[in-house]
N, C-alpha and C. Protein backbone atom coordinates (compact mmCIF):
# COMPACT_ATOMS: atom_id res chain seq x y z
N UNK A 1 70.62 56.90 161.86
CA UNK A 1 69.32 56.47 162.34
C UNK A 1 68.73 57.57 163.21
N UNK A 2 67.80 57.66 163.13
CA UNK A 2 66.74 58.95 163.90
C UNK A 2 65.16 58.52 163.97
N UNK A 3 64.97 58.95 165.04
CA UNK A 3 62.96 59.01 165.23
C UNK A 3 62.84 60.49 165.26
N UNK A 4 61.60 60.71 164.27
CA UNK A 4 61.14 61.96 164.01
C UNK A 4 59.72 61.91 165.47
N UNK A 5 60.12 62.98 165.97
CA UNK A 5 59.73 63.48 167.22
C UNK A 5 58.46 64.81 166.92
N UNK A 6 57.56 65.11 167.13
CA UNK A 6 56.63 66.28 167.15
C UNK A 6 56.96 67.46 168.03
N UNK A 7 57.15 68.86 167.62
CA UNK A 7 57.93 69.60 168.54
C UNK A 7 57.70 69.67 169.78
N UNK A 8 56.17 69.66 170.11
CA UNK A 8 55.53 69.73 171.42
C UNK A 8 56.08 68.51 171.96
N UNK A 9 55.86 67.53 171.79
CA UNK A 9 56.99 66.55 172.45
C UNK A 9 57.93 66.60 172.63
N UNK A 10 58.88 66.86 171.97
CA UNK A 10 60.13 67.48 172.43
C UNK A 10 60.26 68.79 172.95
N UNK A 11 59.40 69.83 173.12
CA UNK A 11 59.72 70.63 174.13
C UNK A 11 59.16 70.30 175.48
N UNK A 12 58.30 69.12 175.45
CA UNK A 12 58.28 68.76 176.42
C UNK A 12 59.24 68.09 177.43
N UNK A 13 59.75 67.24 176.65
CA UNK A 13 61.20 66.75 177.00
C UNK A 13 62.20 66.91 177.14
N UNK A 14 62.24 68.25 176.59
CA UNK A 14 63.69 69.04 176.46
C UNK A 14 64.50 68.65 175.30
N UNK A 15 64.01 68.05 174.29
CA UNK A 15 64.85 67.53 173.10
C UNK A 15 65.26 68.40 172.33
N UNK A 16 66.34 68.21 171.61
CA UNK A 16 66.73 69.59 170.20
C UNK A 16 66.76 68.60 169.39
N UNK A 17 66.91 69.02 168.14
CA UNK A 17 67.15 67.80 167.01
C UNK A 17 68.50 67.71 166.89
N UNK A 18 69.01 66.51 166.69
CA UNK A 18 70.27 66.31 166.22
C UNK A 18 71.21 65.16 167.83
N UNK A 19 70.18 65.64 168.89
CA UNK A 19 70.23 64.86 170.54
C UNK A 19 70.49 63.40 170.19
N UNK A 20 70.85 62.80 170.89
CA UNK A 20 70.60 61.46 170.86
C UNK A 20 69.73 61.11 172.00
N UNK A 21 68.94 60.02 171.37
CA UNK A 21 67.82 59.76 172.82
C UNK A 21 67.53 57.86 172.20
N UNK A 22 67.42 57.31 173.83
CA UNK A 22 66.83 56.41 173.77
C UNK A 22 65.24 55.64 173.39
N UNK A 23 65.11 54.87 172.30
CA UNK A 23 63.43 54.82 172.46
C UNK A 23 63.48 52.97 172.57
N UNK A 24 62.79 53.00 173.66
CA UNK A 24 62.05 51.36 174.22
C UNK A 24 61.27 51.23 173.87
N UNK A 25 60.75 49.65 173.58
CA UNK A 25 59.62 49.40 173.40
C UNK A 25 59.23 48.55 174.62
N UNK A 26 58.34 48.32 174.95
CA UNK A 26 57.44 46.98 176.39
C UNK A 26 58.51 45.98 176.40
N UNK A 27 58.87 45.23 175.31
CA UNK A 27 59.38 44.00 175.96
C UNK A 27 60.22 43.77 174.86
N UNK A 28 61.08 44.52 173.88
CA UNK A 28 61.89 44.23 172.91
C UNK A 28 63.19 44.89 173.03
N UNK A 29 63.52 45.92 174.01
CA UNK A 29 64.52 46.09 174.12
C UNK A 29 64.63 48.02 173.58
N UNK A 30 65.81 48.51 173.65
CA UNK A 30 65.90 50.01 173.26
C UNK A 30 66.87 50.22 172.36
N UNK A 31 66.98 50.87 171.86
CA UNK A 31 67.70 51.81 170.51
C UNK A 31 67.74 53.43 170.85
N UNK A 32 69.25 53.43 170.65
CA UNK A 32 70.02 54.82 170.60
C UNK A 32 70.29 55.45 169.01
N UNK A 33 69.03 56.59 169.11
CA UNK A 33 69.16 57.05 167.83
C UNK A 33 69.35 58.41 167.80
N UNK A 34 69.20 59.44 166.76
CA UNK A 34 69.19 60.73 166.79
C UNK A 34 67.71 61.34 166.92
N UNK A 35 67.50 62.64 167.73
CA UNK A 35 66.22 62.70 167.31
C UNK A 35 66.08 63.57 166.03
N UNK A 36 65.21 63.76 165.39
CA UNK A 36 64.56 64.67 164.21
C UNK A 36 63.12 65.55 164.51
N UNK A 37 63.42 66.95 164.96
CA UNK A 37 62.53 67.59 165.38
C UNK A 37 61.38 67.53 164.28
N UNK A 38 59.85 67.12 164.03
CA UNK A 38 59.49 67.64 162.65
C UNK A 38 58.13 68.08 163.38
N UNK A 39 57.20 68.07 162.49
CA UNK A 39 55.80 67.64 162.65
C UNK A 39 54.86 66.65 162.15
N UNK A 40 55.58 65.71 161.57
CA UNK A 40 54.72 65.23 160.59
C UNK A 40 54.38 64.23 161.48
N UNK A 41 54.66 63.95 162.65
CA UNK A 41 54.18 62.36 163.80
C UNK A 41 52.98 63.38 163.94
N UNK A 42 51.94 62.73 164.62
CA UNK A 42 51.00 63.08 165.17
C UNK A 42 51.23 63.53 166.72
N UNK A 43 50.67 64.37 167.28
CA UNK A 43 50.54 65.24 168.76
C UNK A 43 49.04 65.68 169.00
N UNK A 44 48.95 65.31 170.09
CA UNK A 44 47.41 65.58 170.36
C UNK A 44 47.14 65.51 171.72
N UNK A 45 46.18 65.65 172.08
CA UNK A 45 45.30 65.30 173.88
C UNK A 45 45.38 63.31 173.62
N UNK A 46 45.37 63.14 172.93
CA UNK A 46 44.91 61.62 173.07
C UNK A 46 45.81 60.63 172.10
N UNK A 47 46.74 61.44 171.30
CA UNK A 47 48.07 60.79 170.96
C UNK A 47 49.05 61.49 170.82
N UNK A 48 50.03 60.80 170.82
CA UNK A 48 51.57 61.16 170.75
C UNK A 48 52.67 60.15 170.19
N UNK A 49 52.57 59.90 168.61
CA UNK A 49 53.22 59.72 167.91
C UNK A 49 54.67 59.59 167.62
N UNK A 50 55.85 58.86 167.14
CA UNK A 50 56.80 59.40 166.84
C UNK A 50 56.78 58.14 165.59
N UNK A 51 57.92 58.57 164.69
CA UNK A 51 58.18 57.72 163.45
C UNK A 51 60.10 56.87 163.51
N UNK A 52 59.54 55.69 163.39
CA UNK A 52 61.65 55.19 163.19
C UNK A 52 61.49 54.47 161.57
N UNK A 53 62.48 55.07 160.72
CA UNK A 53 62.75 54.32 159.29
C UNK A 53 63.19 52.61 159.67
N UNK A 54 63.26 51.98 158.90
CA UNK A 54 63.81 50.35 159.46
C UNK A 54 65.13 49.66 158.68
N UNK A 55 64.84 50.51 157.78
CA UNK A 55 66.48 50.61 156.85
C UNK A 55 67.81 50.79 157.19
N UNK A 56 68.09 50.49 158.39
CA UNK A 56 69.63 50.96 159.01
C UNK A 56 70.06 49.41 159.85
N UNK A 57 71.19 49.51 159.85
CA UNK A 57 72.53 48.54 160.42
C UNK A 57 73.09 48.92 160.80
N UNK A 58 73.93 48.41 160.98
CA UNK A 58 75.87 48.45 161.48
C UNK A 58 75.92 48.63 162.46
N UNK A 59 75.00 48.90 163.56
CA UNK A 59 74.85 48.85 165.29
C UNK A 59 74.10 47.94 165.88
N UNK A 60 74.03 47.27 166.87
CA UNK A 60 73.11 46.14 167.12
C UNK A 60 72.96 46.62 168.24
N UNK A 61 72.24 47.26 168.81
CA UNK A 61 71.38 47.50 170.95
C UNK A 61 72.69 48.26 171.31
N UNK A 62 73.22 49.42 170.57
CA UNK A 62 74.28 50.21 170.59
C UNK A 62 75.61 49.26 170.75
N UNK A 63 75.95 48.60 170.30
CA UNK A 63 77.12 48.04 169.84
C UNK A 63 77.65 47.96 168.32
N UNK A 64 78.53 48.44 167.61
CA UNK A 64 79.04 48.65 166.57
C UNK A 64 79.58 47.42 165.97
N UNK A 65 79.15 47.07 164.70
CA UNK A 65 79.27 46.04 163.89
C UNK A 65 80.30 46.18 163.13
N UNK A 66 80.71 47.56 163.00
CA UNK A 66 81.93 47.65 161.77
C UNK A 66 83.14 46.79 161.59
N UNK A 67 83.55 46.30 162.56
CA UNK A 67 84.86 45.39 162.38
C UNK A 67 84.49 43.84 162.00
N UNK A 68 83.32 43.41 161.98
CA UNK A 68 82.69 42.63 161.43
C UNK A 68 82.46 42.74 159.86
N UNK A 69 82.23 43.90 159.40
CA UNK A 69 82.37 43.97 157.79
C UNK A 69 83.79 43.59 156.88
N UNK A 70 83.47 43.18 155.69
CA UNK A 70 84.89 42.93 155.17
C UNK A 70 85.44 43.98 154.70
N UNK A 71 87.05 44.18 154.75
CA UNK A 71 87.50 45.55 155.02
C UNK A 71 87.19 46.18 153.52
N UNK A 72 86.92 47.27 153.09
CA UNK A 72 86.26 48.43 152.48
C UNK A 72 85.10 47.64 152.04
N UNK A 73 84.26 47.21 153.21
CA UNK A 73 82.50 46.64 152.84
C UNK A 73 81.70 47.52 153.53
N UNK A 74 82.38 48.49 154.53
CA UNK A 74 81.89 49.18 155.83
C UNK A 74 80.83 50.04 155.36
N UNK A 75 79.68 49.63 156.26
CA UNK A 75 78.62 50.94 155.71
C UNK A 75 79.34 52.31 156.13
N UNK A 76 78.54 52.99 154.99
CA UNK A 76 78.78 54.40 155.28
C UNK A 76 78.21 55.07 156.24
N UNK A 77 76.60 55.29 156.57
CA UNK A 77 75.97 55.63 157.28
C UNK A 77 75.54 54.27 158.04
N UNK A 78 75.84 54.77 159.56
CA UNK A 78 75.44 53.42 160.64
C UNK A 78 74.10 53.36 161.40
N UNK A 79 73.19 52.72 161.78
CA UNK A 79 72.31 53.66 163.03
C UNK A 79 71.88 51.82 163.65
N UNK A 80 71.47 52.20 164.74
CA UNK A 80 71.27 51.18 165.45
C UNK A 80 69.54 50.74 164.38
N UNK A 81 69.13 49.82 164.40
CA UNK A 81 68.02 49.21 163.88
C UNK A 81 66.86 49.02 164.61
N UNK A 82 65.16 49.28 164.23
CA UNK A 82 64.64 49.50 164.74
C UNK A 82 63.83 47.93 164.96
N UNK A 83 64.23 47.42 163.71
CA UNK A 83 63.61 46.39 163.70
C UNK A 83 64.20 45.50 165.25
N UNK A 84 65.24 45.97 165.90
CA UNK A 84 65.45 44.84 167.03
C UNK A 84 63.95 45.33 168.41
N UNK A 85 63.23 46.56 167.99
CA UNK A 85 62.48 46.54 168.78
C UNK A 85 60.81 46.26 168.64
N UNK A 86 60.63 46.10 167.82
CA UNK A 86 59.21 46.03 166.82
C UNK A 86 58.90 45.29 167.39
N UNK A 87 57.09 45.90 167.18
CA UNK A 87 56.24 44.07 168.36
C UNK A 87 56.77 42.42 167.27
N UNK A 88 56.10 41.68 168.11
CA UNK A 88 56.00 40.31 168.37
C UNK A 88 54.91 39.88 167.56
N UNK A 89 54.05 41.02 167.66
CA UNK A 89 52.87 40.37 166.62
C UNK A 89 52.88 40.25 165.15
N UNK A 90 51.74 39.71 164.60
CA UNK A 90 51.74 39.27 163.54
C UNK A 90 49.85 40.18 162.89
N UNK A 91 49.95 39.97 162.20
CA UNK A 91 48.29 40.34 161.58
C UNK A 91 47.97 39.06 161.39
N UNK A 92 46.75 38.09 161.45
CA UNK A 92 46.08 37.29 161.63
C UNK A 92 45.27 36.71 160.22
N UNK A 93 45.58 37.93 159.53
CA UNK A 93 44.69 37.75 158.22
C UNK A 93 45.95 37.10 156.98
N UNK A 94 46.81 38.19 157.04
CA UNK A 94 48.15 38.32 156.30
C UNK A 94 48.87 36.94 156.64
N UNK A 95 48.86 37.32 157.98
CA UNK A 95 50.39 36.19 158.28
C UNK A 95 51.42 36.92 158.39
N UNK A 96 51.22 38.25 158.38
CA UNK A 96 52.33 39.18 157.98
C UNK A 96 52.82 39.92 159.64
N UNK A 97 54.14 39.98 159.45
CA UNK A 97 54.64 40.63 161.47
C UNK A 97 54.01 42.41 161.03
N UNK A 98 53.25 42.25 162.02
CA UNK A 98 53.18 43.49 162.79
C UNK A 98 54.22 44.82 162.78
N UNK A 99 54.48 45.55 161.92
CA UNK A 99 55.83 46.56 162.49
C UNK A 99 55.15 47.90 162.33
N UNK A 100 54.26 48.39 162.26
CA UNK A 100 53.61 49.43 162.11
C UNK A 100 53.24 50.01 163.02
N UNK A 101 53.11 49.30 164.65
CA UNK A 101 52.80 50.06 165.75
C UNK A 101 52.98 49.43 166.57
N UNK A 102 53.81 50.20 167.79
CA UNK A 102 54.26 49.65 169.16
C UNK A 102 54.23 50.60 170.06
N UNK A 103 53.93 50.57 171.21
CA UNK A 103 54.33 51.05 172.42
C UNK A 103 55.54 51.32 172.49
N UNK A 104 55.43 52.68 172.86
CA UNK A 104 57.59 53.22 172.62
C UNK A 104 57.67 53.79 173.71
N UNK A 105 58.75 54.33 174.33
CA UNK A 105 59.23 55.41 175.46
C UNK A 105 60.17 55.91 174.73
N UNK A 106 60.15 57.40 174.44
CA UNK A 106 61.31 58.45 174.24
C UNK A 106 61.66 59.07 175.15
N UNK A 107 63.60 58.11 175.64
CA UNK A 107 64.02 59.73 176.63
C UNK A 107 65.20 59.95 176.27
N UNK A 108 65.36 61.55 176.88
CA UNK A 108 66.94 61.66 176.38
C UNK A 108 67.67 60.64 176.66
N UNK A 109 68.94 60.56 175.99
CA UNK A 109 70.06 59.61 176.33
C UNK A 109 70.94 60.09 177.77
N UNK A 110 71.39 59.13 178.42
CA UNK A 110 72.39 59.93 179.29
C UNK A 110 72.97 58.70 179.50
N UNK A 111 74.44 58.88 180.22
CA UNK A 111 75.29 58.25 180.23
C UNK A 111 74.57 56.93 181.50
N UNK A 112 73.50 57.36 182.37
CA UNK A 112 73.06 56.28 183.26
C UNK A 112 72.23 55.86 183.21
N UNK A 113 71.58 56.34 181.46
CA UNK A 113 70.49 55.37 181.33
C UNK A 113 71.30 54.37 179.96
N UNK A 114 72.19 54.52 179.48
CA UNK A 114 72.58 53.43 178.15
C UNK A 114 73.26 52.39 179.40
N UNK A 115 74.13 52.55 180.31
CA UNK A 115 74.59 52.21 181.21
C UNK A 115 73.57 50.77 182.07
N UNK A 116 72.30 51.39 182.00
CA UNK A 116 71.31 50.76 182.64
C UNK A 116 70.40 49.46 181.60
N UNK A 117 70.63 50.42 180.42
CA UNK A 117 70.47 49.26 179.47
C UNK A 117 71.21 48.17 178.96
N UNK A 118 72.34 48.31 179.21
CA UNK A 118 73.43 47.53 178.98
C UNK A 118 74.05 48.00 177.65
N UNK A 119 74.19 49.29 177.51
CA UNK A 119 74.26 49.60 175.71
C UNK A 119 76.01 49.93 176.27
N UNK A 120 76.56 48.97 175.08
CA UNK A 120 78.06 49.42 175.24
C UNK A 120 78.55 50.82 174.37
N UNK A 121 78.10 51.51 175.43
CA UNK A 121 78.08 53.12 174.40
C UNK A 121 78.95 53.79 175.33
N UNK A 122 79.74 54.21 175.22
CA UNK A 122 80.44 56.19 175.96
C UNK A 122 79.68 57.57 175.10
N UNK A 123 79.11 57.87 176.20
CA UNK A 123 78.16 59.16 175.49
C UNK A 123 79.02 60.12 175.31
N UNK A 124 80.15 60.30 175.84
CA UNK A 124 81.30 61.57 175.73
C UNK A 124 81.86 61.11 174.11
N UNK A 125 82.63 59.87 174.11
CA UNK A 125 82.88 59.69 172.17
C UNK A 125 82.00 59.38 171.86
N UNK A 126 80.86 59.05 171.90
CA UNK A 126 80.37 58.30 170.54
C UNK A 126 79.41 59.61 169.48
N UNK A 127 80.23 58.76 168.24
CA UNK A 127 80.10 59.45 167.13
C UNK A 127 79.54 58.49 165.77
N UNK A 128 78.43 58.69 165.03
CA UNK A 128 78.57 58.22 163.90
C UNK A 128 79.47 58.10 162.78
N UNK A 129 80.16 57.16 161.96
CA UNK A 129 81.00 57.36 161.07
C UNK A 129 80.10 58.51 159.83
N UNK A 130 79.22 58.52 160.19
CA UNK A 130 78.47 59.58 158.74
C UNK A 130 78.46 61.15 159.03
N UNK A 131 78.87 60.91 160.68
CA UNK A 131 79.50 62.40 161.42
C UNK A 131 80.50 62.56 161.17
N UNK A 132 81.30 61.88 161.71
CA UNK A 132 82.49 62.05 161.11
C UNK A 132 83.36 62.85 160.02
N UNK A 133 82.32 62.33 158.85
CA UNK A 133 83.08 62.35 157.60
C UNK A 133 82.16 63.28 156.95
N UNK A 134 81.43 64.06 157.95
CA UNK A 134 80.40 64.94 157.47
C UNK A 134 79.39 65.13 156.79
N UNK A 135 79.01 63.59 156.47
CA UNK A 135 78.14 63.30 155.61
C UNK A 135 76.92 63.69 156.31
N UNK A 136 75.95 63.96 155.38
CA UNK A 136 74.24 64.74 155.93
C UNK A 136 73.99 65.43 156.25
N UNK A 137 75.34 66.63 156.79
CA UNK A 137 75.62 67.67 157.67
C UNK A 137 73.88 68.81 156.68
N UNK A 138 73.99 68.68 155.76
CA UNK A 138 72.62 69.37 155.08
C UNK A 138 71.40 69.17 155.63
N UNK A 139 70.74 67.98 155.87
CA UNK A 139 69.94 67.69 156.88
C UNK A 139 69.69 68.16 158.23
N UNK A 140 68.23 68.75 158.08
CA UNK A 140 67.65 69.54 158.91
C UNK A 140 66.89 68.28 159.71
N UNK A 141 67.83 68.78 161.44
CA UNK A 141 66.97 67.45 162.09
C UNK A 141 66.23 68.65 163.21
N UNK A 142 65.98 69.71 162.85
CA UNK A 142 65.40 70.35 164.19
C UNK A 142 63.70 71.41 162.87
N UNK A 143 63.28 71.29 162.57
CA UNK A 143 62.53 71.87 161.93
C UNK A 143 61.77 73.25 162.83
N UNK A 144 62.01 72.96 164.01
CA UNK A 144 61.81 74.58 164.85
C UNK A 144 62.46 75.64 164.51
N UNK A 145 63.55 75.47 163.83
CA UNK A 145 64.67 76.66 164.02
C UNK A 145 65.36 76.74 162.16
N UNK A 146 64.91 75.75 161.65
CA UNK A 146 65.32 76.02 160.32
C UNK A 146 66.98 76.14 159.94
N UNK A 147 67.57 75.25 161.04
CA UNK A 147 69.00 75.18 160.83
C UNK A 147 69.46 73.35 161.25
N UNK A 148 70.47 73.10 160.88
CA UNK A 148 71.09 71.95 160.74
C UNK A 148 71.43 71.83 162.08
N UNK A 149 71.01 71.05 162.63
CA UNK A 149 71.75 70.31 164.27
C UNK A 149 72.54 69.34 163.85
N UNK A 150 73.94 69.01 164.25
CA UNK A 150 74.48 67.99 164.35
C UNK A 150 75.36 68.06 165.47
């Protein structure tokens, strides 16, 4: 799991790709993901963009689901889910929830802010099983530098 970040934002922040960083939303809670340096979010005087895919499991508010799967059911690739932070709203016309835009905060991760969130994480081990086993290692999460962060 990763939010694609705009570089100027992340050099504002001090981010590299491949970091792990926390992103909150107002009132739904936070997710520990990887960042992905790109450009394709928007950056501007009057916005500042970032993107999360919604396709990921096996972590719930940084707690690991794997021993919950039936044994060889285990996802391969894990990431915490974005959907636990997505607004509340709905579109009015549709009937349909809202997941297309929220109020976020991106900050680095550190051991006293998952701590503060209640995320049962150790920032010294924690590792993805898709790290691990080296999977994606091809994937370019820093697009400044044209090399693979992991």
């Amino acid at each position: 799991m990763y939010v694609e970040i705009h570089p100027n934002m992340a050099d504002e922040m001090g981010i590299d790709g491949g970091d792990l960083v926390v992103v909150s939303t107002t009132d739904r809670g936070s997710v520990l993901v990887k960042a992905r340096i790109t450009p394709r979010p928007g950056h501007g005087p009057e916005e500042e963009e970032i993107f999360l895919p919604f396709h990921w499991g096996g972590i719930a508010k940084g707690e690991s689901l794997l021993e919950k799967y039936p044994d060889g059911n285990e996802p391969f690739a894990i990431g915490d889910s974005v959907n636990f932070i997505t607004s509340r709203g709905y579109d009015v016309e549709t009937q349909m929830q809202e997941t297309k835009a929220a109020l976020a905060k991106v900050r680095p991760a550190t051991q006293e802010l998952v701590d503060e969130l209640n995320m049962d994480v150790d920032l010294e081990t924690f590792t993805f099983p898709q790290d691990e086993a080296g999977f994606g290692q091809q994937k370019d999460f820093d697009t400044r530098d044209n090399t693979t962060v992991q």
